[in-house]
Each structure stands twice: as C-alpha cells, then as structure tokens.
Protein backbone atom coordinates (compact mmCIF):
# COMPACT_ATOMS: atom_id res chain seq x y z
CA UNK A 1 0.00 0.00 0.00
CA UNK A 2 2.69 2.31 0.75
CA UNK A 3 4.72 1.57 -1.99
CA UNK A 4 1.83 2.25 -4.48
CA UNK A 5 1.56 5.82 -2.80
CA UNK A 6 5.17 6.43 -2.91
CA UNK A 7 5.18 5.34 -7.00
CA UNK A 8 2.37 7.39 -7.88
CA UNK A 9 3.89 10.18 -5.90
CA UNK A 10 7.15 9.63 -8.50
CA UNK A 11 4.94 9.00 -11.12
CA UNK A 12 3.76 12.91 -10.15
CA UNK A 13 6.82 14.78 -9.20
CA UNK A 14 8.32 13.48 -12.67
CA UNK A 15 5.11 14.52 -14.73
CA UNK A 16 5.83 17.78 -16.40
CA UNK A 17 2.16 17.74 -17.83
CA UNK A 18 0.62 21.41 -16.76
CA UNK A 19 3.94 23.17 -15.93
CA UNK A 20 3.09 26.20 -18.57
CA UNK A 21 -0.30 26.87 -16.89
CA UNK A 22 1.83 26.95 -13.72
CA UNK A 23 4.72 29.72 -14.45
CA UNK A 24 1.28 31.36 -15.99
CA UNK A 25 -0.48 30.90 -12.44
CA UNK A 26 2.41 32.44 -10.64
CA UNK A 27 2.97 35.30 -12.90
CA UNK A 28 -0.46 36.21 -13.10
CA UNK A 29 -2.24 35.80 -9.33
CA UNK A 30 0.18 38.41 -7.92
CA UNK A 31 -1.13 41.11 -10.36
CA UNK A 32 -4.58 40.76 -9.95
CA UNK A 33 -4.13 40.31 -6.12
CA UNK A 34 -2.53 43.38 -6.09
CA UNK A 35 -5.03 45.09 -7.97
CA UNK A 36 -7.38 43.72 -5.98
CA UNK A 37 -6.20 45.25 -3.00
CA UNK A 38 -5.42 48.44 -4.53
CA UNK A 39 -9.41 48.56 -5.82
CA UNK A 40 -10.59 47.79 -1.91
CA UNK A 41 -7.94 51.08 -0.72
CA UNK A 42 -9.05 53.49 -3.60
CA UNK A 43 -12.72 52.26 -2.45
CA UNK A 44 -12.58 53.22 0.97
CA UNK A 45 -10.62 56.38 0.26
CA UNK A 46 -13.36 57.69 -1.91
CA UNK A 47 -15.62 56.60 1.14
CA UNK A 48 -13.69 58.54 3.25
CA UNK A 49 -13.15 61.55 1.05
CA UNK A 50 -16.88 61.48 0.84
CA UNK A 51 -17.75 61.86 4.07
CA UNK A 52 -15.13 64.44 4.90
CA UNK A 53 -16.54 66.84 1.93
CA UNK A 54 -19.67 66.02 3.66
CA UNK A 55 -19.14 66.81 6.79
CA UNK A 56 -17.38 69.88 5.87
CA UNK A 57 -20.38 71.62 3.07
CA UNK A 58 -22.33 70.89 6.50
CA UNK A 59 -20.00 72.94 8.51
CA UNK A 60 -19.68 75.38 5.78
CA UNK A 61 -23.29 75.94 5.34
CA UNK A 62 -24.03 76.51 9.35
CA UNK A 63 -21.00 78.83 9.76
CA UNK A 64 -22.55 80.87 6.41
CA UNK A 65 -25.43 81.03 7.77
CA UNK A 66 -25.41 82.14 11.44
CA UNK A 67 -22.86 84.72 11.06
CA UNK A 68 -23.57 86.93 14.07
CA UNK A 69 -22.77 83.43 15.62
CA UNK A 70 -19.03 83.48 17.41
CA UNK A 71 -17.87 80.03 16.51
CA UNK A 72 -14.81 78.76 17.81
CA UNK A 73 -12.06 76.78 15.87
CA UNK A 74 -13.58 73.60 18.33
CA UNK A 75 -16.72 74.00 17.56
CA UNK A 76 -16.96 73.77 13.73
CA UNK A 77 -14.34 70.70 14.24
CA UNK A 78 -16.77 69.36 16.30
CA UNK A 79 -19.88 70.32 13.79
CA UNK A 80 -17.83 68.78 11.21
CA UNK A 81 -16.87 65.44 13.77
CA UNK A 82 -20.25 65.11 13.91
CA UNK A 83 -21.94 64.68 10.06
CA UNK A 84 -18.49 63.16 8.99
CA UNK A 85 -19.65 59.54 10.30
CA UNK A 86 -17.01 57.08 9.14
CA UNK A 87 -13.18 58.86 10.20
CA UNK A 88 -11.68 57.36 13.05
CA UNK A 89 -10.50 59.74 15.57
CA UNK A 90 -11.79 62.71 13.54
CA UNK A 91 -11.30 64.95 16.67
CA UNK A 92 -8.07 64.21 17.04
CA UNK A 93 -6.31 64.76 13.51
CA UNK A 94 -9.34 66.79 12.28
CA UNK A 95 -6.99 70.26 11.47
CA UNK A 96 -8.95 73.47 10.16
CA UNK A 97 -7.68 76.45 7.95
CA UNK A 98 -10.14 79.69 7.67
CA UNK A 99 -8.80 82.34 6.08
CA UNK A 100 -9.90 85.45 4.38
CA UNK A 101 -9.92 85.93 0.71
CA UNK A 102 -9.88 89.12 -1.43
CA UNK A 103 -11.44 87.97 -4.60
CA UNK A 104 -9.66 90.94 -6.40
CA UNK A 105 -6.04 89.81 -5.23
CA UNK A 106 -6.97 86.10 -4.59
CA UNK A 107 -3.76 84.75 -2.79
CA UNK A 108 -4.20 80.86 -1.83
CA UNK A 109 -3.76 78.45 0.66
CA UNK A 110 -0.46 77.64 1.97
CA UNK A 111 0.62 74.73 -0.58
CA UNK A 112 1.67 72.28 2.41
CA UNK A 113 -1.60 72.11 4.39
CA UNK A 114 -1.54 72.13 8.21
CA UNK A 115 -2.48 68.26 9.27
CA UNK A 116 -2.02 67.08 12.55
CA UNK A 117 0.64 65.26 13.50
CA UNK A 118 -0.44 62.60 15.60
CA UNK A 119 3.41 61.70 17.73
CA UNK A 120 3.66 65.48 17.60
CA UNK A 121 2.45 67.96 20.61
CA UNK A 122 -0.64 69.94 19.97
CA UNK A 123 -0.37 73.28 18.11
CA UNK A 124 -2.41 76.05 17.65
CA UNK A 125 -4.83 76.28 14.98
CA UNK A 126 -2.82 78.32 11.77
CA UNK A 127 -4.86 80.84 10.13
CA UNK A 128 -8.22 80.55 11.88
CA UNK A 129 -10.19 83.47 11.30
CA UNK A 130 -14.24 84.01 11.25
CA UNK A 131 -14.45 86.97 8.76
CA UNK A 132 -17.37 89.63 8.97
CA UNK A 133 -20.92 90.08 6.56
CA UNK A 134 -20.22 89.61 2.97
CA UNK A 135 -16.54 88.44 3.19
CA UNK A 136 -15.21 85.69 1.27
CA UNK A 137 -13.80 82.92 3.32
CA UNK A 138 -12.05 79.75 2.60
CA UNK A 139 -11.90 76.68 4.78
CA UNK A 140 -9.60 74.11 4.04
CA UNK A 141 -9.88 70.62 6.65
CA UNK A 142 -7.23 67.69 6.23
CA UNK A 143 -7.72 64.82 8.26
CA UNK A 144 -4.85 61.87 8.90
CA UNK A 145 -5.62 58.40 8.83
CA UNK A 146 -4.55 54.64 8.19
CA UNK A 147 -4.37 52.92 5.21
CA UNK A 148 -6.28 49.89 5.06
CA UNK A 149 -3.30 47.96 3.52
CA UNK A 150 -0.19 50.29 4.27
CA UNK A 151 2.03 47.81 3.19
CA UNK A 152 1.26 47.35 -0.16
CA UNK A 153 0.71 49.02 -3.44
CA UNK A 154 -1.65 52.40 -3.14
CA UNK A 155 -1.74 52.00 0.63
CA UNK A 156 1.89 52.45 0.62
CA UNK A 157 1.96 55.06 -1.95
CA UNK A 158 -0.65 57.36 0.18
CA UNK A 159 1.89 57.91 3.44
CA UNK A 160 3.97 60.61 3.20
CA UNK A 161 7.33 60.78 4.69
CA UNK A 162 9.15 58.16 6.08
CA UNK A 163 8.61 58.88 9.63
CA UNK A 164 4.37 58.83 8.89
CA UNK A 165 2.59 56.07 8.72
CA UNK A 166 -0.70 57.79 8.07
CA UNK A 167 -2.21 59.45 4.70
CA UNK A 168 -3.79 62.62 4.78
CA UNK A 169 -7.30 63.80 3.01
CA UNK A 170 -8.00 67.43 2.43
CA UNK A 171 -11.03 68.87 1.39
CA UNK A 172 -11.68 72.36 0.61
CA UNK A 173 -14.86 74.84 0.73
CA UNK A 174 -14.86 78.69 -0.42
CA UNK A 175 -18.05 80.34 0.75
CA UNK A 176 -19.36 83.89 1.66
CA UNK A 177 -20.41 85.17 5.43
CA UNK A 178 -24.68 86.07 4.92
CA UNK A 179 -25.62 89.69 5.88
CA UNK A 180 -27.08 89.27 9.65
C-alpha cells in the first residue's frame, strides 16, 4: 500500500504535464491580487473623502449662515466630527484652515496644508479666522488616517514621509459670510 503511494507520488513529481499553466499561475495571481487590494484602498478612500466633503459643506453651510454666531475653531471641528460619520478619531487629527480671501487679489492656501501630526504635541490652529458680513472665506480641513493595507501598493503610496505612517485627506470649501 505504501509503496503504491510512494510510485504514484514519482509518477507525479516526474510529470511535467501542466507546468506552462503553472509559471502562468504564478505570474499572473500576484497582479490581480494586487489590484485587488489596490481597488478595496481606492474604495474606501473615496468613502472617506466622501464623508469628509460632507461633513465639511455641512460645517460650511451653518458657519454661512449664522454669522452673528461666534464660533470657535472647536466647535466647527466638532460640527464637522459630527456629520463626517465614518473617520476614526476625527477629533483628534481633524486640522482646520479659515482664512480670508480678497477675490480681487486672490492669494491661496499655503501649498503644504496644516495636518495634525499625531506623535507630535498639539499646536495652535494656523490661520483661523471668522471673517465679517459679505466676506469671502475659505476653509480648508485635512484629516490623517490609516491605510487599510499600508504595506502594499496604493496603501503604501498614500503615506507621506518616512517617519508617517498615516495618509492625509483634504477637502476644501470657499463660501461667503450672509448679511445678519
């Protein structure tokens, strides 16, 4: 009995029926593993980027709208926290940019926006300012967070710096303050 097992195992090992379909197999599963992962990270990205723009025309629209309101740089985070829904930690690397713009001598944004850095102390907000009636203001959030597959292919290509191991999202919203 065991010396039929141990000839047909020969008889297999020796066989070289199916060894193109093989090198095929191994060439082949990598790449469309790989893009397979790389669909499931741009997936939940998009999700992600979704809900921040989301959470942020929410923001945007309250802020524009109560303007004889004070808000504070934490509460619009928080307003924003709140109809965001799927960012974990959003008060914690949620970071906020309000600025004033002249439409006749538009200047923009800083080009390296101001995310939090999570192993970093606290800092205070940069440019956070509320703007009067009829004043056009921009608001610019970025958010860290962790790839799904950091490791590998679009994950990896997301984290910035080699000291990071978290991507950032931004999303940006220009709006003008309502007459009270």
């Amino acid at each position: 009995m065991i010396r039929s097992i141990q000839k047909r195992l020969r008889l297999f090992r020796r066989s070289e029926d199916g060894s193109a379909i093989l090198i095929e197999f191994c060439i082949f599963v990598p790449l469309l593993f790989g893009a397979f992962l790389m669909s499931v990270e741009m997936g939940i990205y998009s999700m992600r980027q979704m809900y921040l723009d989301r959470g942020l025309d929410i923001a945007v629209r309250h802020v524009r709208l109560t303007t004889n309101v004070d808000h504070k740089h934490d509460d619009i985070k928080d307003l924003i926290c709140l109809n965001v829904g799927w960012l974990e930690n959003c008060s914690e690397t949620l970071r906020l940019e309000m600025v004033t713009v002249d439409p006749r001598a538009f200047a923009q944004f800083n080009q390296s926006a101001d995310c939090v850095d999570v192993s970093a102390d606290p800092h205070p907000p940069r440019g956070f300012n509320l703007g009067q009636e009829n004043q056009m203001m921009m608001l610019r959030a970025c958010v860290r967070f962790d790839p799904i597959f950091p490791t590998t292919g679009l994950g990896k290509e997301m984290i910035e710096g080699e000291d990071s191991r978290q991507a950032k999202m931004i999303s940006t919203a220009a709006f003008v303050q309502e007459p009270g």
